[in-house]
Protein backbone atom coordinates (compact mmCIF):
# COMPACT_ATOMS: atom_id res chain seq x y z
CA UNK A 1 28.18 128.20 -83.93
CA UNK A 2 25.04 128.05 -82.27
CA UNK A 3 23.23 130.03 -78.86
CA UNK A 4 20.95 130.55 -76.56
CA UNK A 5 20.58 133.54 -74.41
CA UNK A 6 19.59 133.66 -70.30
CA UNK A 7 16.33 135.58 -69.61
CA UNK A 8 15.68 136.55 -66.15
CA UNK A 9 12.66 137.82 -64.66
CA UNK A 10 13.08 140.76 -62.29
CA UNK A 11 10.28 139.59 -59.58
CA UNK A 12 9.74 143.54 -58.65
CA UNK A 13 7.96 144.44 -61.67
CA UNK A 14 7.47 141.02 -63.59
CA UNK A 15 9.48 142.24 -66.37
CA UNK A 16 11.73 139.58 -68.10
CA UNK A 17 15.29 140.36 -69.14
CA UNK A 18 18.19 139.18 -71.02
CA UNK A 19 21.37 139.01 -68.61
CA UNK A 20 23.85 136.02 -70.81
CA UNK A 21 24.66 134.38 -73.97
CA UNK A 22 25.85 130.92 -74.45
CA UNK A 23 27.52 129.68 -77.48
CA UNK A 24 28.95 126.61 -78.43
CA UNK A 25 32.63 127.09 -80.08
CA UNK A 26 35.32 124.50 -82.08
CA UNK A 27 37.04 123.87 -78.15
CA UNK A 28 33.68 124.16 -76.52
CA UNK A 29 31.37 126.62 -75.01
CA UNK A 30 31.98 130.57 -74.51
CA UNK A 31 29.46 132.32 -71.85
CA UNK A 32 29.26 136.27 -71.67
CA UNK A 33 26.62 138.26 -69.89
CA UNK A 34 24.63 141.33 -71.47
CA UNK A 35 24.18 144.49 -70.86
CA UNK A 36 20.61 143.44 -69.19
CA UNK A 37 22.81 142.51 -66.63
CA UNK A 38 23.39 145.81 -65.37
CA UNK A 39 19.78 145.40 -63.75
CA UNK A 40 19.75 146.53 -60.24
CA UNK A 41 18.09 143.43 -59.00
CA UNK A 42 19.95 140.79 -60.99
CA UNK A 43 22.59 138.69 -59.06
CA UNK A 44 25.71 137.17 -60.87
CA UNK A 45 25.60 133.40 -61.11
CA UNK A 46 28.60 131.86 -58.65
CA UNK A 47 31.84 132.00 -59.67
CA UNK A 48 31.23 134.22 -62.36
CA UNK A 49 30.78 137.08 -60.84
CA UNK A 50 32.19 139.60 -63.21
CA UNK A 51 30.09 141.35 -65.69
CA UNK A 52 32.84 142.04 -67.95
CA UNK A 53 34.65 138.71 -68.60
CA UNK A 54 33.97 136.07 -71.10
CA UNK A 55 33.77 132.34 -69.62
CA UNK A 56 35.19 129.04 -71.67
CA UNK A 57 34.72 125.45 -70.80
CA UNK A 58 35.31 122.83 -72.26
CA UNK A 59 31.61 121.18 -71.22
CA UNK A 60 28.73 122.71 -70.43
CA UNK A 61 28.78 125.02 -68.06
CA UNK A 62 26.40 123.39 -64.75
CA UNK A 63 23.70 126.33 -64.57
CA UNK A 64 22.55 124.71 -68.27
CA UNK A 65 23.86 121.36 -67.21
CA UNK A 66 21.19 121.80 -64.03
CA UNK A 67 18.19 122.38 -66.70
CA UNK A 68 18.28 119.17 -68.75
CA UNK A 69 16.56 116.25 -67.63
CA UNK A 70 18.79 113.45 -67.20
CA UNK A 71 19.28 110.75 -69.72
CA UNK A 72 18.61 108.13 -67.80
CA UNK A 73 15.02 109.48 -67.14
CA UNK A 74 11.80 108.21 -69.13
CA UNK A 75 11.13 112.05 -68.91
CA UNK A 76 13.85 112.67 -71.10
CA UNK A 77 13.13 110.52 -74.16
CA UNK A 78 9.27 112.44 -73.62
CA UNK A 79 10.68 116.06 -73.75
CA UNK A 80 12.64 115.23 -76.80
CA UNK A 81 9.45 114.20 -78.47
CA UNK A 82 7.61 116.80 -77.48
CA UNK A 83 10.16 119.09 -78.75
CA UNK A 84 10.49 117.18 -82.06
CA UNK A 85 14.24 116.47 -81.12
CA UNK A 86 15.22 113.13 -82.56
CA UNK A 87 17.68 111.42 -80.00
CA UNK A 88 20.31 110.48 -82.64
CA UNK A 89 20.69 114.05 -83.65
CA UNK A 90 20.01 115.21 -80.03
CA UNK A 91 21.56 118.81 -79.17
CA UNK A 92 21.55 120.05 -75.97
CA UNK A 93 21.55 123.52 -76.89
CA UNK A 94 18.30 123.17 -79.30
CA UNK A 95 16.55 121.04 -76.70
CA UNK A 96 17.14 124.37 -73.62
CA UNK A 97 16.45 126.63 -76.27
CA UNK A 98 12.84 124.97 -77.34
CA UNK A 99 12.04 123.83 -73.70
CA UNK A 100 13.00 126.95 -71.82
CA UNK A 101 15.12 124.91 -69.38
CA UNK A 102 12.54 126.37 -66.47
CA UNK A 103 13.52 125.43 -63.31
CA UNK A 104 10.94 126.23 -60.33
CA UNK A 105 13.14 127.36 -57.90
CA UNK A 106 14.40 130.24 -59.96
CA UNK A 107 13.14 132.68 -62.45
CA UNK A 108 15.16 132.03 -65.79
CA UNK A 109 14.36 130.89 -69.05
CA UNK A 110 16.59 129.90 -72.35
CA UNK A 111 16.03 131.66 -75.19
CA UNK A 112 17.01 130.37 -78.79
CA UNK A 113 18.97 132.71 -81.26
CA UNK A 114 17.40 132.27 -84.01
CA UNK A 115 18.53 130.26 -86.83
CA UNK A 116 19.22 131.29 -90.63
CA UNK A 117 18.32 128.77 -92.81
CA UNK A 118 20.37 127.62 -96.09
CA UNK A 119 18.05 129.63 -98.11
CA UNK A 120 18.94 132.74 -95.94
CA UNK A 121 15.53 132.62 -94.02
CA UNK A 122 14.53 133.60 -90.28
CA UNK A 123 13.25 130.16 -88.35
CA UNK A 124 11.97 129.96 -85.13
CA UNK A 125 10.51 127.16 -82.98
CA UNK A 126 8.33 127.46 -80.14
CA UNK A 127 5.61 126.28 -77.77
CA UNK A 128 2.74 128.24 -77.65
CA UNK A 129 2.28 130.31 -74.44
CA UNK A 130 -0.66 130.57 -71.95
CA UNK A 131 -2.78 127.73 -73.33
CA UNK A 132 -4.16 127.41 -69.58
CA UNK A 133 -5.64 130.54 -69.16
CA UNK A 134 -7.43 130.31 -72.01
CA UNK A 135 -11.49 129.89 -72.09
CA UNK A 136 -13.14 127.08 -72.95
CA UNK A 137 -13.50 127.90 -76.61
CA UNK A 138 -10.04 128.20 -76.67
CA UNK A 139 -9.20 124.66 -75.36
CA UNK A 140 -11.37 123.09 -76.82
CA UNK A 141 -9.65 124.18 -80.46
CA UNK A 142 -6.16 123.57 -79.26
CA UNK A 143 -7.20 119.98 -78.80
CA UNK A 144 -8.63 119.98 -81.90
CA UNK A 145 -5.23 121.05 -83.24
CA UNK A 146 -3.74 118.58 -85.86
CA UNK A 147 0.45 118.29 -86.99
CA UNK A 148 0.56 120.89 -90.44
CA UNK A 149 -2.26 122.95 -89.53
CA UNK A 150 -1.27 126.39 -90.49
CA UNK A 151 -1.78 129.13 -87.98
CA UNK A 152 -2.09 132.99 -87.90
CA UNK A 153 -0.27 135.77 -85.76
CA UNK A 154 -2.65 138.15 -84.81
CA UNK A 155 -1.20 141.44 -82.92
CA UNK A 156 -3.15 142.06 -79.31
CA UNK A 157 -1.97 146.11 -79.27
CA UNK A 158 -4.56 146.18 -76.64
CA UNK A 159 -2.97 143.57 -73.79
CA UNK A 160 -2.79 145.61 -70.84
CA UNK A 161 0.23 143.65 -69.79
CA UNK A 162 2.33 143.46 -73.18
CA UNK A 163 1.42 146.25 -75.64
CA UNK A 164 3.48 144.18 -78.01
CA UNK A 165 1.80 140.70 -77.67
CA UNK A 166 1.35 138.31 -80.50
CA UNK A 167 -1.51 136.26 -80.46
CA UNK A 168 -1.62 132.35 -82.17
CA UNK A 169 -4.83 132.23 -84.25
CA UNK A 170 -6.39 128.97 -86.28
CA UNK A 171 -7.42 130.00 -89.76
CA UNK A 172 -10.87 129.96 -88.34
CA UNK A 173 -9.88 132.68 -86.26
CA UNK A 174 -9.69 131.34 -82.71
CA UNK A 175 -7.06 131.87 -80.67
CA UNK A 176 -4.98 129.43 -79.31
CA UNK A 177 -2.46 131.14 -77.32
CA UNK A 178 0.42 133.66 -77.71
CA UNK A 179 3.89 133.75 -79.08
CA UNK A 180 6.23 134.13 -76.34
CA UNK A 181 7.05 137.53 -75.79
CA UNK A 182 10.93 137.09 -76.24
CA UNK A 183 10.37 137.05 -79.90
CA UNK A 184 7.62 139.79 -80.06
CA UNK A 185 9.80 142.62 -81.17
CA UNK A 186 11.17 140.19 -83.79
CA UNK A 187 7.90 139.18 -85.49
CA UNK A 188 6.63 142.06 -85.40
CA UNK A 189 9.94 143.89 -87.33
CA UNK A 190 9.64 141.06 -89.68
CA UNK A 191 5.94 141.29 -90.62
CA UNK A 192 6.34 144.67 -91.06
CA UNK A 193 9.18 144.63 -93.39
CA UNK A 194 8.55 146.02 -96.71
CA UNK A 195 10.92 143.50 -98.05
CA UNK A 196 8.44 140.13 -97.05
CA UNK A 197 6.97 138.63 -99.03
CA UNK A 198 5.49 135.98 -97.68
CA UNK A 199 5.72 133.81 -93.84
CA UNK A 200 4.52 130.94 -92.96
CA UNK A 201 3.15 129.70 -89.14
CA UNK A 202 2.35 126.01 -88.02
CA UNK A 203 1.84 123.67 -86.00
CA UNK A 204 4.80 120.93 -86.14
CA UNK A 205 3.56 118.60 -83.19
CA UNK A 206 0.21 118.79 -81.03
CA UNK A 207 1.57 116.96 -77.76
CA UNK A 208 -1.82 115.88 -76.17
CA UNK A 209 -0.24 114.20 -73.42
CA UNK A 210 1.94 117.22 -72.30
CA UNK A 211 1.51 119.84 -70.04
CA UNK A 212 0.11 123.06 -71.20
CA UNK A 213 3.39 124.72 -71.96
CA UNK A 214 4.50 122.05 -73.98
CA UNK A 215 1.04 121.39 -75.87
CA UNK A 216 1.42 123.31 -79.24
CA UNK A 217 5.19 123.31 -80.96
CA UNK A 218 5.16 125.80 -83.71
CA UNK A 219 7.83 126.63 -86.53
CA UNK A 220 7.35 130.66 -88.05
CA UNK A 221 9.89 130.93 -91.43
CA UNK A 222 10.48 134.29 -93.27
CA UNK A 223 12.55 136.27 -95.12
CA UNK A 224 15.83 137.52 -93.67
CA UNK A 225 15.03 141.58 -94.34
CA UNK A 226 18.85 142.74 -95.97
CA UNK A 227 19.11 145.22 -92.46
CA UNK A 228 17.31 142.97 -90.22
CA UNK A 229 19.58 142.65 -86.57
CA UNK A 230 17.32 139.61 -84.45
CA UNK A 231 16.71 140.52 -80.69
CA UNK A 232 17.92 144.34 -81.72
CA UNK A 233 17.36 145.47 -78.07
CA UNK A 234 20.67 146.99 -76.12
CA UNK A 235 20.20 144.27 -73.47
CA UNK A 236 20.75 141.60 -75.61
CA UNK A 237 24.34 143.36 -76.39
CA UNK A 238 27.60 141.91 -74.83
CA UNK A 239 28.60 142.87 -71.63
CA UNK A 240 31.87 143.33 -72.59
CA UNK A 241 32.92 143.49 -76.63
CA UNK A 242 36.37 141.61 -76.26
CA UNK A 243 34.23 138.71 -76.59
């Protein structure tokens, strides 16, 4: 089975939240929210308004239908090279998960679970966040970026807006970015986890042709710690546990 979770921003305080899960099953695909849900700002999505129930389809359901670009678009066969997606193997699911399925008329994101490799290891993909407000050093290094370059994660205790931000650092030690803050927590757990042994960061495509968000993909691998539980937080939790 594979899924994604729905992270909504609360637009009060800026704070991003997860409110759903999505996961593709045998018959289809199986939606339940999360206890982030219980937010006093968030709104149920139509026509499945209940907190407490679990969804099935048989498709996708439309609010992830709604965040893929069409086929039929040149802008499709573009986002699934950006995202390092070839189109025979294409999977909707991995494509929303690496791409965020943003939409600018809302504030929601998709958020990959991540994946345990046959070896029993933690991977994540991602594009590096907030190349455009970086200074000029900074850009000027991203597009100096190359496919394979290994990269460092450097923690920024200090941000004033995330005191658990991850920065993306060259081995030169310039940074490039941040890891988005959806898989802080995790990265941070994992690094500090007397049972690694070793990680590795880097670069798997440099997209100089995309839009900042899209720039820098990035795959992170490490050990799966015996006790490790990913996004541990109680929001992530089902809504309901018949599920």
């Amino acid at each position: 089975m594979k899924s994604v979770f729905v992270i909504w921003k609360d637009i009060e305080d800026g704070m991003w939240h997860p409110v759903a899960k999505l996961t593709r099953i045998s018959d289809g695909y199986r939606f339940n929210y999360t206890k982030g849900a219980n937010h006093k700002n968030f709104i149920a999505f139509p026509r499945m308004d209940d907190l407490s129930k679990v969804y099935h389809s048989s498709v996708l359901f439309s609010f992830f239908t709604n965040r893929l670009i069409p086929t039929n678009r040149p802008e499709f066969k573009k986002m699934l090279e950006w995202s390092d997606i070839d189109l025979k193997n294409y999977d909707e699911l991995d494509l929303l998960g690496v791409s965020g399925g943003a939409r600018k008329t809302d504030e929601f994101r998709i958020v990959p679970e991540p994946e345990v490799t046959l070896d029993g290891h933690y991977k994540i993909r991602f594009f590096i966040s907030g190349i455009r407000h970086l200074a000029s050093q900074g850009q000027e290094r991203v597009s100096q970026l190359e496919k394979g370059e290994v990269l460092k994660l450097v923690y920024e205790n200090t941000n004033p807006h995330d005191c658990n931000a991850v920065l993306v650092s060259t081995r030169d030690e310039i940074s490039v970015g941040y890891c988005p803050k959806y898989f802080n927590c995790d990265i941070r757990a994992l690094l500090e986890s007397p049972e690694l042994t070793s990680h590795s960061l880097h670069a798997v495509r440099v997209n100089k042709d995309a839009p900042a968000q899209f720039r820098v993909l990035c795959e992170f691998v490490t050990e799966w710690p015996k006790h490790f539980i990913p996004f541990i937080s109680e929001e992530y939790i089902a809504h309901s546990v018949n599920h």
